[in-house]
PDBML (XML) file of the C-alpha atoms, coordinates in Angstrom:
<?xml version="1.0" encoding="UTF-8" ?>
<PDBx:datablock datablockName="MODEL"
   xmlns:PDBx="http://pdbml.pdb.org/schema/pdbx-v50.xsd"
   xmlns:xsi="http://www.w3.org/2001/XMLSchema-instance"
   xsi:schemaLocation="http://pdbml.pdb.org/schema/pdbx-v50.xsd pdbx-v50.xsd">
   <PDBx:atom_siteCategory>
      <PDBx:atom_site id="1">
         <PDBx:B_iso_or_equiv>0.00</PDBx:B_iso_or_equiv>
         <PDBx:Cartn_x>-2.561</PDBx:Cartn_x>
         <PDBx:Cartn_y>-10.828</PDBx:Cartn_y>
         <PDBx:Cartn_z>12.591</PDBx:Cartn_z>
         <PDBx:auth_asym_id>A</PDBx:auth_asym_id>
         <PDBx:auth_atom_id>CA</PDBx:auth_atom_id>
         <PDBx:auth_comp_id>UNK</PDBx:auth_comp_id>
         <PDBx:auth_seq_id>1</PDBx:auth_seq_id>
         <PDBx:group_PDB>ATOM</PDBx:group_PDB>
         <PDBx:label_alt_id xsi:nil="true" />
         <PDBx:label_asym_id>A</PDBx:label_asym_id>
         <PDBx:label_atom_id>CA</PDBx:label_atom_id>
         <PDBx:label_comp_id>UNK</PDBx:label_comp_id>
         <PDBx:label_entity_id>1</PDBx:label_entity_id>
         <PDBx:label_seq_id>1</PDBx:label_seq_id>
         <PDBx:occupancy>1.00</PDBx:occupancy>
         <PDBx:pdbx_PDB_model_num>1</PDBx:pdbx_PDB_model_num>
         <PDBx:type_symbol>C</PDBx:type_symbol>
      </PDBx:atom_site>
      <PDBx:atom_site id="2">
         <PDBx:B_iso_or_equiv>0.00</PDBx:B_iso_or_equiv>
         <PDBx:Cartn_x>0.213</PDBx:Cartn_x>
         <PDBx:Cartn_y>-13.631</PDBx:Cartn_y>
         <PDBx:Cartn_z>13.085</PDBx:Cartn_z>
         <PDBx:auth_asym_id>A</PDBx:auth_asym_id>
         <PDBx:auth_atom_id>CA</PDBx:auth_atom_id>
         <PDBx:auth_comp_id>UNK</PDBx:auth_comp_id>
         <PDBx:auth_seq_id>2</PDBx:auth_seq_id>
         <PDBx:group_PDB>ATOM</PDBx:group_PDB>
         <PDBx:label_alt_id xsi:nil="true" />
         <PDBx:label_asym_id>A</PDBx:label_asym_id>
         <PDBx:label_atom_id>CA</PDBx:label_atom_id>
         <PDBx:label_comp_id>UNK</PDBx:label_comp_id>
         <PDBx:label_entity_id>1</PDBx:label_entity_id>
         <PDBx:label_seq_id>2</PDBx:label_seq_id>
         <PDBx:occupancy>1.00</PDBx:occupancy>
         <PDBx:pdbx_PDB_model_num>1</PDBx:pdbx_PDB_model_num>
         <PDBx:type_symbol>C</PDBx:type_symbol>
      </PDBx:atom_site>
      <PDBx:atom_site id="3">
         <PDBx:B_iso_or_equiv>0.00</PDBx:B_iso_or_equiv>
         <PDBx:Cartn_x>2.697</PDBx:Cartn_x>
         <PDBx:Cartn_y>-11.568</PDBx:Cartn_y>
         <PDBx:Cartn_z>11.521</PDBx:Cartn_z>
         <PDBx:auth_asym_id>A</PDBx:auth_asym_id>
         <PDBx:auth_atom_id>CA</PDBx:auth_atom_id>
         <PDBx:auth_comp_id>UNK</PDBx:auth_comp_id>
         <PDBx:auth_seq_id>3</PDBx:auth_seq_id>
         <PDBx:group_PDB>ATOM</PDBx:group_PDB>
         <PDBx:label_alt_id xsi:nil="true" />
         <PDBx:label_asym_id>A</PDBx:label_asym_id>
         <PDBx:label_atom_id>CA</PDBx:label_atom_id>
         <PDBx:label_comp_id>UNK</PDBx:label_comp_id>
         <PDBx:label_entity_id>1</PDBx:label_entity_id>
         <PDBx:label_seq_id>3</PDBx:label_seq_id>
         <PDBx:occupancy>1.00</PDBx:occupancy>
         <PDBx:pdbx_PDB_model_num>1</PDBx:pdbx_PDB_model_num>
         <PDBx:type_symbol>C</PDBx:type_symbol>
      </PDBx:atom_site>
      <PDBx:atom_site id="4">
         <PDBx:B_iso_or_equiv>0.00</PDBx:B_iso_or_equiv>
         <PDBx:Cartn_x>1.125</PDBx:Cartn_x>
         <PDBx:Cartn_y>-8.424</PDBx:Cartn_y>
         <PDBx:Cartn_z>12.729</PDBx:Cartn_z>
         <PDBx:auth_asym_id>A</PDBx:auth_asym_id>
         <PDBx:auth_atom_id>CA</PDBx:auth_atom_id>
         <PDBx:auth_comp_id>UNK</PDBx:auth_comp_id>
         <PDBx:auth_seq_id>4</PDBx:auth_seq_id>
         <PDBx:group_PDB>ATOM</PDBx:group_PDB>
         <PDBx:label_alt_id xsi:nil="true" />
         <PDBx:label_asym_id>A</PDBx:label_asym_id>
         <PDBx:label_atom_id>CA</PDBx:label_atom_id>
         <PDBx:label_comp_id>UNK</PDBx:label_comp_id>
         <PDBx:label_entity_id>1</PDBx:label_entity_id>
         <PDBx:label_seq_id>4</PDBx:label_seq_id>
         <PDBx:occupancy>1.00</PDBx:occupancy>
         <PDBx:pdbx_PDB_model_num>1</PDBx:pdbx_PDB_model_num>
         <PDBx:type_symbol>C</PDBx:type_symbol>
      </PDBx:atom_site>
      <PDBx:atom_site id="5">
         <PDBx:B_iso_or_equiv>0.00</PDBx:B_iso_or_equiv>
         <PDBx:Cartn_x>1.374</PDBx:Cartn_x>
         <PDBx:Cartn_y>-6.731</PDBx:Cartn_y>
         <PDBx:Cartn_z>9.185</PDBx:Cartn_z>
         <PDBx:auth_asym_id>A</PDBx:auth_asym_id>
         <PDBx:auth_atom_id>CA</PDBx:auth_atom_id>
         <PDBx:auth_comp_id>UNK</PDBx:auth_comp_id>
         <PDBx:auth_seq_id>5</PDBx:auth_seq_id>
         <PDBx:group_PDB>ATOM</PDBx:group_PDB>
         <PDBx:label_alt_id xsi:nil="true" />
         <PDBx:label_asym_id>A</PDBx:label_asym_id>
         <PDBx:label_atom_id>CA</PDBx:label_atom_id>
         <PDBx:label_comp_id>UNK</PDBx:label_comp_id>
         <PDBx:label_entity_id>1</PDBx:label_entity_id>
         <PDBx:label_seq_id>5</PDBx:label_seq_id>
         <PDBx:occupancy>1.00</PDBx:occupancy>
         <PDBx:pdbx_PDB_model_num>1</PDBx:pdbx_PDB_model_num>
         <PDBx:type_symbol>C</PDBx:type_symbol>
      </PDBx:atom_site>
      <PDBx:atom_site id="6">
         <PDBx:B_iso_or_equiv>0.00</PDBx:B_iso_or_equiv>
         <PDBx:Cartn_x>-1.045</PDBx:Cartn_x>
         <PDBx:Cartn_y>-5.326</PDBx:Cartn_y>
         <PDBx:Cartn_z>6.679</PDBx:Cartn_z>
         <PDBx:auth_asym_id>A</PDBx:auth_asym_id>
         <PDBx:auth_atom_id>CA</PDBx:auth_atom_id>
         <PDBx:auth_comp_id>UNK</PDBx:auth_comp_id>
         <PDBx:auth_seq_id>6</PDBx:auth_seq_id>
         <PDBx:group_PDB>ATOM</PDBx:group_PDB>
         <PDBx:label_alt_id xsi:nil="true" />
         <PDBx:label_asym_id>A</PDBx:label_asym_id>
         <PDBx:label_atom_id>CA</PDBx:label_atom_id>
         <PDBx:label_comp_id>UNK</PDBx:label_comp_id>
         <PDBx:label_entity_id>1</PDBx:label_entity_id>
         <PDBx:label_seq_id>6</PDBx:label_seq_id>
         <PDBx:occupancy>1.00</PDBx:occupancy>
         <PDBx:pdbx_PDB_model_num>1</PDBx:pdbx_PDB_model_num>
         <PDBx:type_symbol>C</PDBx:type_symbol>
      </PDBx:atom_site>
      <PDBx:atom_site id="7">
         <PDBx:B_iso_or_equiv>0.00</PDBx:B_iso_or_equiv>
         <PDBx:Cartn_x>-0.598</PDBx:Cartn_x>
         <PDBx:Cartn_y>-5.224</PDBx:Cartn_y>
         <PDBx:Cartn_z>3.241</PDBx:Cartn_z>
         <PDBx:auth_asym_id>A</PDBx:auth_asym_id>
         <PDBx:auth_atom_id>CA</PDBx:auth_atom_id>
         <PDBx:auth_comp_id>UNK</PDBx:auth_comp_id>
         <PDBx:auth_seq_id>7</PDBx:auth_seq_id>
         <PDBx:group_PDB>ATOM</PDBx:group_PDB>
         <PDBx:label_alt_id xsi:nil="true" />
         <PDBx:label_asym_id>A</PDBx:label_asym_id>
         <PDBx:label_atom_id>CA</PDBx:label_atom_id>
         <PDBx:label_comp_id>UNK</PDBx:label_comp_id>
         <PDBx:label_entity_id>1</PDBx:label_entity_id>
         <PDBx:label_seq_id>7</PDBx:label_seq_id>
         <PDBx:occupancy>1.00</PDBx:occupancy>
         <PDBx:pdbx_PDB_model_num>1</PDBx:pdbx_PDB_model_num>
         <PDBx:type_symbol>C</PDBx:type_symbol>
      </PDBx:atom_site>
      <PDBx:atom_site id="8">
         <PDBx:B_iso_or_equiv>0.00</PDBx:B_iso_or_equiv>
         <PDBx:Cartn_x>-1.423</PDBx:Cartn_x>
         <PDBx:Cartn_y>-3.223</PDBx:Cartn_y>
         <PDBx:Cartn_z>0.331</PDBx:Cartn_z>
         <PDBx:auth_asym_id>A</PDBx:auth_asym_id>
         <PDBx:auth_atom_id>CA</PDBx:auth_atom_id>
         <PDBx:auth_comp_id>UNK</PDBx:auth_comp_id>
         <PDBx:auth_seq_id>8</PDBx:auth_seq_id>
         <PDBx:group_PDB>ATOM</PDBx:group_PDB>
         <PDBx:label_alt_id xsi:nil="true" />
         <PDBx:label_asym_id>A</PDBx:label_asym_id>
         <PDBx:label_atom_id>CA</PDBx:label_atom_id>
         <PDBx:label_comp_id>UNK</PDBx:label_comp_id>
         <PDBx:label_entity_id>1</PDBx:label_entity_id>
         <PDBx:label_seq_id>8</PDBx:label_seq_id>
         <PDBx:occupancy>1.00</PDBx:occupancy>
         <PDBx:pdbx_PDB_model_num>1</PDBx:pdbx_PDB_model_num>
         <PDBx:type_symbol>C</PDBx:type_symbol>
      </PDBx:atom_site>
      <PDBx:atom_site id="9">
         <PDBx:B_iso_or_equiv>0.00</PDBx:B_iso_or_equiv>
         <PDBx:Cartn_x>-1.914</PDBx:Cartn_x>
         <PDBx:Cartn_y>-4.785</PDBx:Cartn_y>
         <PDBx:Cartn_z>-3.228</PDBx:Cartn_z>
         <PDBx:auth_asym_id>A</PDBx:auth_asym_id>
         <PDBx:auth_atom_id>CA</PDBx:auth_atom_id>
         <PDBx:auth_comp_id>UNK</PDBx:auth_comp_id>
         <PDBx:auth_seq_id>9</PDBx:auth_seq_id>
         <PDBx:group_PDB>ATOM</PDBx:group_PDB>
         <PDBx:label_alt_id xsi:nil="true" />
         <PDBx:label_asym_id>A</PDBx:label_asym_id>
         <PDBx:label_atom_id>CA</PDBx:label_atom_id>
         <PDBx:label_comp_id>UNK</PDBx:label_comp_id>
         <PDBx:label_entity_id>1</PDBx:label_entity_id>
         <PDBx:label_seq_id>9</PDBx:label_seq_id>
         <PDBx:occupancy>1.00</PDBx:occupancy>
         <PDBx:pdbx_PDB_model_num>1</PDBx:pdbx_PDB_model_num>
         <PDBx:type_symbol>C</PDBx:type_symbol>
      </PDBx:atom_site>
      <PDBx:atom_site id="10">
         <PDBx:B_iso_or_equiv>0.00</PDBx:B_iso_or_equiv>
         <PDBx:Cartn_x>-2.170</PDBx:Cartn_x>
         <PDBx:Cartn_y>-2.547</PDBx:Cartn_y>
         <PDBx:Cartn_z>-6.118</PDBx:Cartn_z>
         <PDBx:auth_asym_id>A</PDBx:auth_asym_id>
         <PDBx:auth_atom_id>CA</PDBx:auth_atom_id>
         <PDBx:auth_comp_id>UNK</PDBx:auth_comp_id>
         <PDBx:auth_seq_id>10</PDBx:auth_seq_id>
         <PDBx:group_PDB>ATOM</PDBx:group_PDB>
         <PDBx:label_alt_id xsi:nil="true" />
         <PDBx:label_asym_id>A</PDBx:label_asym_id>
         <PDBx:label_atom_id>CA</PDBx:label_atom_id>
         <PDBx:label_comp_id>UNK</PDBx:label_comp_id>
         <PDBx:label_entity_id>1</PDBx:label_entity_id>
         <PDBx:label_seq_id>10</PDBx:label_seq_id>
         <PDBx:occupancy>1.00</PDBx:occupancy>
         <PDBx:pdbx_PDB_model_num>1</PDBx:pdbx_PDB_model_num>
         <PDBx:type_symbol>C</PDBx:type_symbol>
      </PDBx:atom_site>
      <PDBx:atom_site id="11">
         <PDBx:B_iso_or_equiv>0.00</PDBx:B_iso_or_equiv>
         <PDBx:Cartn_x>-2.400</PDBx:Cartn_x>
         <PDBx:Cartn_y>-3.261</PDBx:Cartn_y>
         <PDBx:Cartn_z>-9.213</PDBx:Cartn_z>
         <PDBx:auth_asym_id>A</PDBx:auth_asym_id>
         <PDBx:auth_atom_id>CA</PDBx:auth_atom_id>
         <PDBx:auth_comp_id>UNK</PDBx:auth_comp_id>
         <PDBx:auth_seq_id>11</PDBx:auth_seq_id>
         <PDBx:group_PDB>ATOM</PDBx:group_PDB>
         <PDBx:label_alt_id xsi:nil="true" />
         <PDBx:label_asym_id>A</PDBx:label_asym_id>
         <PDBx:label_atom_id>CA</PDBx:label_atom_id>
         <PDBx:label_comp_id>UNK</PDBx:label_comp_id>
         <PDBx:label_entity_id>1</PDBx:label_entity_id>
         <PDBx:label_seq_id>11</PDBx:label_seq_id>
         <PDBx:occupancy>1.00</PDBx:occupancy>
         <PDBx:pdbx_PDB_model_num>1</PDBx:pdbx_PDB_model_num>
         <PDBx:type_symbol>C</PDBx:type_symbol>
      </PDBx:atom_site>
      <PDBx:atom_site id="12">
         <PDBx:B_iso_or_equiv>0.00</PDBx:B_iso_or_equiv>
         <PDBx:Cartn_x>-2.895</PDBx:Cartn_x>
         <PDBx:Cartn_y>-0.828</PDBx:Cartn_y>
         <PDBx:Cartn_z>-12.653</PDBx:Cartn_z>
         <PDBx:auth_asym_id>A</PDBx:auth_asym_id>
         <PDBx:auth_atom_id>CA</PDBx:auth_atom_id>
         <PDBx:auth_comp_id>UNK</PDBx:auth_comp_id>
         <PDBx:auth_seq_id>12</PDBx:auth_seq_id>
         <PDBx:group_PDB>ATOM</PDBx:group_PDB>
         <PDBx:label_alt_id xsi:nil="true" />
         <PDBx:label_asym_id>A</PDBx:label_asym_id>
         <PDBx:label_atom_id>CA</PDBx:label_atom_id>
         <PDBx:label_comp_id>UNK</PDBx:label_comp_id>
         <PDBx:label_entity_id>1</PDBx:label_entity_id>
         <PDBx:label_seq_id>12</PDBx:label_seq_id>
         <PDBx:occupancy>1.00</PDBx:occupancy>
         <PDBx:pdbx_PDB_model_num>1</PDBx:pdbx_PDB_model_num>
         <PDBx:type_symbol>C</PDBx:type_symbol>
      </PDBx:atom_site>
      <PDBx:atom_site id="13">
         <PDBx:B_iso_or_equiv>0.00</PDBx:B_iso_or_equiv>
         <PDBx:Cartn_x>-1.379</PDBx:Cartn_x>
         <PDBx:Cartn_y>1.692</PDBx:Cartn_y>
         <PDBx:Cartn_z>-10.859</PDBx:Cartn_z>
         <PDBx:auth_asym_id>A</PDBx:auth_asym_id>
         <PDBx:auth_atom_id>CA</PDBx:auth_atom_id>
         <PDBx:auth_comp_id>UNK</PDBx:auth_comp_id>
         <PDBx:auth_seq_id>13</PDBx:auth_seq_id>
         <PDBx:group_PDB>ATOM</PDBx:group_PDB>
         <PDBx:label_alt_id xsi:nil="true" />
         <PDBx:label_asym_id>A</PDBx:label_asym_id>
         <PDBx:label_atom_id>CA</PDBx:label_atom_id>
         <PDBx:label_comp_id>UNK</PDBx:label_comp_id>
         <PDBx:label_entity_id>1</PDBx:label_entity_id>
         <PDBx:label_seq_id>13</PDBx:label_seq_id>
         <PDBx:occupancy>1.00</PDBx:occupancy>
         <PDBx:pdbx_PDB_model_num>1</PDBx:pdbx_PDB_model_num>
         <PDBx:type_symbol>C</PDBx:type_symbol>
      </PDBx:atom_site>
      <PDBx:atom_site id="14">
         <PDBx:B_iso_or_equiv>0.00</PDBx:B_iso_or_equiv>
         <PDBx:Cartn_x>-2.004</PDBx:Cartn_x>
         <PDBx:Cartn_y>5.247</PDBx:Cartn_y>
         <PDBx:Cartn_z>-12.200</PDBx:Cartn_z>
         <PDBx:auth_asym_id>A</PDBx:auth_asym_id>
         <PDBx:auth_atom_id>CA</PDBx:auth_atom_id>
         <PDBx:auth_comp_id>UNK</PDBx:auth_comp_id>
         <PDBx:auth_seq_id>14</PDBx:auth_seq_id>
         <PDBx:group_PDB>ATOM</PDBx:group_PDB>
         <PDBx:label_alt_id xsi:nil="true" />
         <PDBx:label_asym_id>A</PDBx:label_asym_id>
         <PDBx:label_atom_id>CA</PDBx:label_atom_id>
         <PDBx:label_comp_id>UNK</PDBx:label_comp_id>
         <PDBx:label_entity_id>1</PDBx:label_entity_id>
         <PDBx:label_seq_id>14</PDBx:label_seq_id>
         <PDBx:occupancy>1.00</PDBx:occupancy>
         <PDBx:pdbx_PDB_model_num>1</PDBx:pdbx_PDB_model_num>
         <PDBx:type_symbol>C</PDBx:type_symbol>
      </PDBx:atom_site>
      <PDBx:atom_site id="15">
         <PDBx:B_iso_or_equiv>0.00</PDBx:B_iso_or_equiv>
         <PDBx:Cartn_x>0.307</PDBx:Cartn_x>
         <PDBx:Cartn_y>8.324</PDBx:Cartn_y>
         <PDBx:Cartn_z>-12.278</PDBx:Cartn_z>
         <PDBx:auth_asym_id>A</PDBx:auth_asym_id>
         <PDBx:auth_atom_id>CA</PDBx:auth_atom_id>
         <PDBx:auth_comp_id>UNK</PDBx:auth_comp_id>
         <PDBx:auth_seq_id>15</PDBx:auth_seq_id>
         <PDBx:group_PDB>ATOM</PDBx:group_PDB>
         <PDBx:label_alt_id xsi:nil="true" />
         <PDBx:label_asym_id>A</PDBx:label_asym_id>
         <PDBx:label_atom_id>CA</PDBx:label_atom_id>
         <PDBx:label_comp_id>UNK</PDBx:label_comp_id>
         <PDBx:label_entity_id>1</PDBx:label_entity_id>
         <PDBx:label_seq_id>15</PDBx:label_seq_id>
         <PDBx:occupancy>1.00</PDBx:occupancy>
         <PDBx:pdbx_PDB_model_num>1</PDBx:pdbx_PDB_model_num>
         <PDBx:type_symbol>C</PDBx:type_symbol>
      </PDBx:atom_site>
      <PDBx:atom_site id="16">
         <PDBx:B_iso_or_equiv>0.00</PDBx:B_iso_or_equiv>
         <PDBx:Cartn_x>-0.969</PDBx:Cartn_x>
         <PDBx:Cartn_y>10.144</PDBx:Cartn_y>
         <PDBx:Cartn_z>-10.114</PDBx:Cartn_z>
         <PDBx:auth_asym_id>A</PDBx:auth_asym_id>
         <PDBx:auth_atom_id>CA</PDBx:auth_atom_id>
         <PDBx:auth_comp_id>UNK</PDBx:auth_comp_id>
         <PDBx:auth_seq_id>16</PDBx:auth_seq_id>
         <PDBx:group_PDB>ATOM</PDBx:group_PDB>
         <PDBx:label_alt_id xsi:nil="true" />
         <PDBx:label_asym_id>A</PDBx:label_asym_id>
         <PDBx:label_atom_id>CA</PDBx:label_atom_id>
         <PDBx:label_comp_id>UNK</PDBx:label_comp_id>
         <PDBx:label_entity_id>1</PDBx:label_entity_id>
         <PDBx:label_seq_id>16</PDBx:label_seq_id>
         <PDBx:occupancy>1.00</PDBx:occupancy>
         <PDBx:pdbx_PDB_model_num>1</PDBx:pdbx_PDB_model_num>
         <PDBx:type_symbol>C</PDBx:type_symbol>
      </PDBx:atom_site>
      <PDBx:atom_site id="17">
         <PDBx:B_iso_or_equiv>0.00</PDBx:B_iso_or_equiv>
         <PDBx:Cartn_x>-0.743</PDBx:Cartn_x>
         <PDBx:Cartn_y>7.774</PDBx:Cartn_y>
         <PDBx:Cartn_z>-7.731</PDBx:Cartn_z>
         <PDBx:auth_asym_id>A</PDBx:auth_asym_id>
         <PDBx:auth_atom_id>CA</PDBx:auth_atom_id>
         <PDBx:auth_comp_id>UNK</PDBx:auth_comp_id>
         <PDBx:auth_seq_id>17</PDBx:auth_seq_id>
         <PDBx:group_PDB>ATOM</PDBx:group_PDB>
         <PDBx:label_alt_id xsi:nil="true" />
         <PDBx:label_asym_id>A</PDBx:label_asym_id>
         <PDBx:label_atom_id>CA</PDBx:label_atom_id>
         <PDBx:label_comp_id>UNK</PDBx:label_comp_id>
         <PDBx:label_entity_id>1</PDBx:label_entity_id>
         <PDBx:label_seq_id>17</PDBx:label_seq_id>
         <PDBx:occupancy>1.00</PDBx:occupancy>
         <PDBx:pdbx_PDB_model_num>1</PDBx:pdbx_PDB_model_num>
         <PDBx:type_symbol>C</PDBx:type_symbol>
      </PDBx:atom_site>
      <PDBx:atom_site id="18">
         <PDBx:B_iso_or_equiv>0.00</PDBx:B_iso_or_equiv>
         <PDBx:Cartn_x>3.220</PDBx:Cartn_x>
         <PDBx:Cartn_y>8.735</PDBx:Cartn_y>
         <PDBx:Cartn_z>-6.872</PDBx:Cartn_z>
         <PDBx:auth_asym_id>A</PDBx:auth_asym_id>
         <PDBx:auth_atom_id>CA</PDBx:auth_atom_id>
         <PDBx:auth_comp_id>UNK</PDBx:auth_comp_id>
         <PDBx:auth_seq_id>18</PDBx:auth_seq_id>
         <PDBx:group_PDB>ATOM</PDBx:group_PDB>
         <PDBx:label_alt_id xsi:nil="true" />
         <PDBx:label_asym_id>A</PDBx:label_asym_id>
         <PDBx:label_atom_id>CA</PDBx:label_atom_id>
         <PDBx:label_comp_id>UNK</PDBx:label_comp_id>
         <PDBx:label_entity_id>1</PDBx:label_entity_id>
         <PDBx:label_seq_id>18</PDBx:label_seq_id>
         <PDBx:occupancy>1.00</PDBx:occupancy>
         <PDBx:pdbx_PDB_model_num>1</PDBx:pdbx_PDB_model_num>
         <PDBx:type_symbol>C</PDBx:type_symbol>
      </PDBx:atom_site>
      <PDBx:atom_site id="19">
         <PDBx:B_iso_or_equiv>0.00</PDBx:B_iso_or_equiv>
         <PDBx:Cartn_x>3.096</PDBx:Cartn_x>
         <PDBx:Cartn_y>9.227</PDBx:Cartn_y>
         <PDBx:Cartn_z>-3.089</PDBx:Cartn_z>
         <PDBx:auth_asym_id>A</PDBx:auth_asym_id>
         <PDBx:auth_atom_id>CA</PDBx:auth_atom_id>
         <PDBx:auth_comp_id>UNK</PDBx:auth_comp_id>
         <PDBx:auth_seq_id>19</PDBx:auth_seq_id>
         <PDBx:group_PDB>ATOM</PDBx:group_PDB>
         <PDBx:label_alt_id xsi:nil="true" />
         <PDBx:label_asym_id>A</PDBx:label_asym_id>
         <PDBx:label_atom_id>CA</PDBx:label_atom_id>
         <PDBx:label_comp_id>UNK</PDBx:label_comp_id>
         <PDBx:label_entity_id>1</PDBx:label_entity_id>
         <PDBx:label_seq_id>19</PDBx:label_seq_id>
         <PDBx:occupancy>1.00</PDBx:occupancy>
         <PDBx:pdbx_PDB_model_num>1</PDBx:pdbx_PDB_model_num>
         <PDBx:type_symbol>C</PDBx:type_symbol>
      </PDBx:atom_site>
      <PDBx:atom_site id="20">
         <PDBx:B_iso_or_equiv>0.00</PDBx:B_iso_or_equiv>
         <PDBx:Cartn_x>4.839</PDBx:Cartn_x>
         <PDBx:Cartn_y>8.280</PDBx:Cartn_y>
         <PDBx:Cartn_z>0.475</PDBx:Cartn_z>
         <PDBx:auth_asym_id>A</PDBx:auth_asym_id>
         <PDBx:auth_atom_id>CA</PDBx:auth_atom_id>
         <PDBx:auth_comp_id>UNK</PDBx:auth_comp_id>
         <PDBx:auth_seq_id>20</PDBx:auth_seq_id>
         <PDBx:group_PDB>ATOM</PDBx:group_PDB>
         <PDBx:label_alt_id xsi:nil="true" />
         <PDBx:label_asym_id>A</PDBx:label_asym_id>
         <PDBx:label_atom_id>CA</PDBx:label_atom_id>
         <PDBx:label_comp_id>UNK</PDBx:label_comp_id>
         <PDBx:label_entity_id>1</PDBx:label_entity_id>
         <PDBx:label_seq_id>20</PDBx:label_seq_id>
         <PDBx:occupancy>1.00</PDBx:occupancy>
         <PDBx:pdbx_PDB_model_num>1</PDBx:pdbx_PDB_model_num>
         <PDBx:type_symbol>C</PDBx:type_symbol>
      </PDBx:atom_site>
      <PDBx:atom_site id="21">
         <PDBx:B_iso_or_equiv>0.00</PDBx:B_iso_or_equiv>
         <PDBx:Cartn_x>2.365</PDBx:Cartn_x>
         <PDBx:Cartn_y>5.599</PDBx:Cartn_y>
         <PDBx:Cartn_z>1.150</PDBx:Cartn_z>
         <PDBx:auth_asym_id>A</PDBx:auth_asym_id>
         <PDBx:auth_atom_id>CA</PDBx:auth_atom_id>
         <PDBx:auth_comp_id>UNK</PDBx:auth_comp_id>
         <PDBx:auth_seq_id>21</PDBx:auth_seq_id>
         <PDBx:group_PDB>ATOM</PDBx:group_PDB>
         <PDBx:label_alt_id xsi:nil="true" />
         <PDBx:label_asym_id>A</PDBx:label_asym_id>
         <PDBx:label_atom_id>CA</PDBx:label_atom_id>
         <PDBx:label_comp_id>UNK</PDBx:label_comp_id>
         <PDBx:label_entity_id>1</PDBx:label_entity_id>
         <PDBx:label_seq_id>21</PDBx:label_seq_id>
         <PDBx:occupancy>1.00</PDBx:occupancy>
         <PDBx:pdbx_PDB_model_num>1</PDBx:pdbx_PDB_model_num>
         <PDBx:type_symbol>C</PDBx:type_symbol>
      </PDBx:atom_site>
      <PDBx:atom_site id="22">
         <PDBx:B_iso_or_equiv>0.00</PDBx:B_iso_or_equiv>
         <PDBx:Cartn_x>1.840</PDBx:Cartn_x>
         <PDBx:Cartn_y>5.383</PDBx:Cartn_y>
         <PDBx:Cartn_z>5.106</PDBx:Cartn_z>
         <PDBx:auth_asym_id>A</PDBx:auth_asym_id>
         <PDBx:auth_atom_id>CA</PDBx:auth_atom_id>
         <PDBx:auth_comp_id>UNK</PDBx:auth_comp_id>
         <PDBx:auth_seq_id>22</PDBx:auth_seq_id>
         <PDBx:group_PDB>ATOM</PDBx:group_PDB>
         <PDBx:label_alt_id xsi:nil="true" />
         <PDBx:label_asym_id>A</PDBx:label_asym_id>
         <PDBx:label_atom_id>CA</PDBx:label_atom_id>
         <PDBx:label_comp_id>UNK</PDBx:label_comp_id>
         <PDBx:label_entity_id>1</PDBx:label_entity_id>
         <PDBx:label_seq_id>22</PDBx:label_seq_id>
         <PDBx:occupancy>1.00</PDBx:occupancy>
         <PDBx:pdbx_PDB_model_num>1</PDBx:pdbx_PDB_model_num>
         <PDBx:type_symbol>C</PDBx:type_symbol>
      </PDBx:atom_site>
      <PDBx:atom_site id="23">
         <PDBx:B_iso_or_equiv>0.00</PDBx:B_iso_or_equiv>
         <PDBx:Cartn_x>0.175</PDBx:Cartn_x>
         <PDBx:Cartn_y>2.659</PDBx:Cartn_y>
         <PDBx:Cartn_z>7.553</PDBx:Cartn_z>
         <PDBx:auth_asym_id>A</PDBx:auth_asym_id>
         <PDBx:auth_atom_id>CA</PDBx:auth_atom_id>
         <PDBx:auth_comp_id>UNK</PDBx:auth_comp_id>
         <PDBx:auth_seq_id>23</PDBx:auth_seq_id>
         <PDBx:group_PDB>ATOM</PDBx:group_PDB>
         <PDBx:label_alt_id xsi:nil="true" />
         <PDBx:label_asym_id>A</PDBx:label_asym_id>
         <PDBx:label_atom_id>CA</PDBx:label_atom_id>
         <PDBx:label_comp_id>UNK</PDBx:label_comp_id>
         <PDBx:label_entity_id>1</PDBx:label_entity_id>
         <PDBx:label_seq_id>23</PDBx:label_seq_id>
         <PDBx:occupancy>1.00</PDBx:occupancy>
         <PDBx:pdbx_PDB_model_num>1</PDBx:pdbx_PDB_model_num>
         <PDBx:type_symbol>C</PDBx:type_symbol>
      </PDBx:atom_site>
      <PDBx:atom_site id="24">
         <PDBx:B_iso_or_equiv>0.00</PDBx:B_iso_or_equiv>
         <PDBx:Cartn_x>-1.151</PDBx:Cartn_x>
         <PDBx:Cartn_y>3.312</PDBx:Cartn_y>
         <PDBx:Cartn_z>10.709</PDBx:Cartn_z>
         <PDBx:auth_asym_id>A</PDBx:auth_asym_id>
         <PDBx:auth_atom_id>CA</PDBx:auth_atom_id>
         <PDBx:auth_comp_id>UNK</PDBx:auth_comp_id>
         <PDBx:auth_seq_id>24</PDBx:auth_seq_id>
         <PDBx:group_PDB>ATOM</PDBx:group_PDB>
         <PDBx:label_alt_id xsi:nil="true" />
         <PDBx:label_asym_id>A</PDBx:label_asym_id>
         <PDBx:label_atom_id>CA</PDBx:label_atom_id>
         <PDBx:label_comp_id>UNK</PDBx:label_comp_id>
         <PDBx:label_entity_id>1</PDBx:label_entity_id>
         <PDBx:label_seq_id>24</PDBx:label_seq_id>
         <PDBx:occupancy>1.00</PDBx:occupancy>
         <PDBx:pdbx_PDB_model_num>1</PDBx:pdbx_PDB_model_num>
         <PDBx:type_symbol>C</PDBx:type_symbol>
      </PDBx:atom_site>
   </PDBx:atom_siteCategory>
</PDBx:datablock>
């Protein structure tokens, strides 16, 4: 919340896991 960012770790990513990824 100090930076006023959210993150996303992934790990073991799969194929079909191509995407846009979005926040919101």
């Amino acid at each position: 919340n100090a930076k006023n960012t959210v993150y996303l770790q992934m790990l073991n990513l799969k194929l079909e896991e191509t995407a846009v990824y979005y926040c919101n």
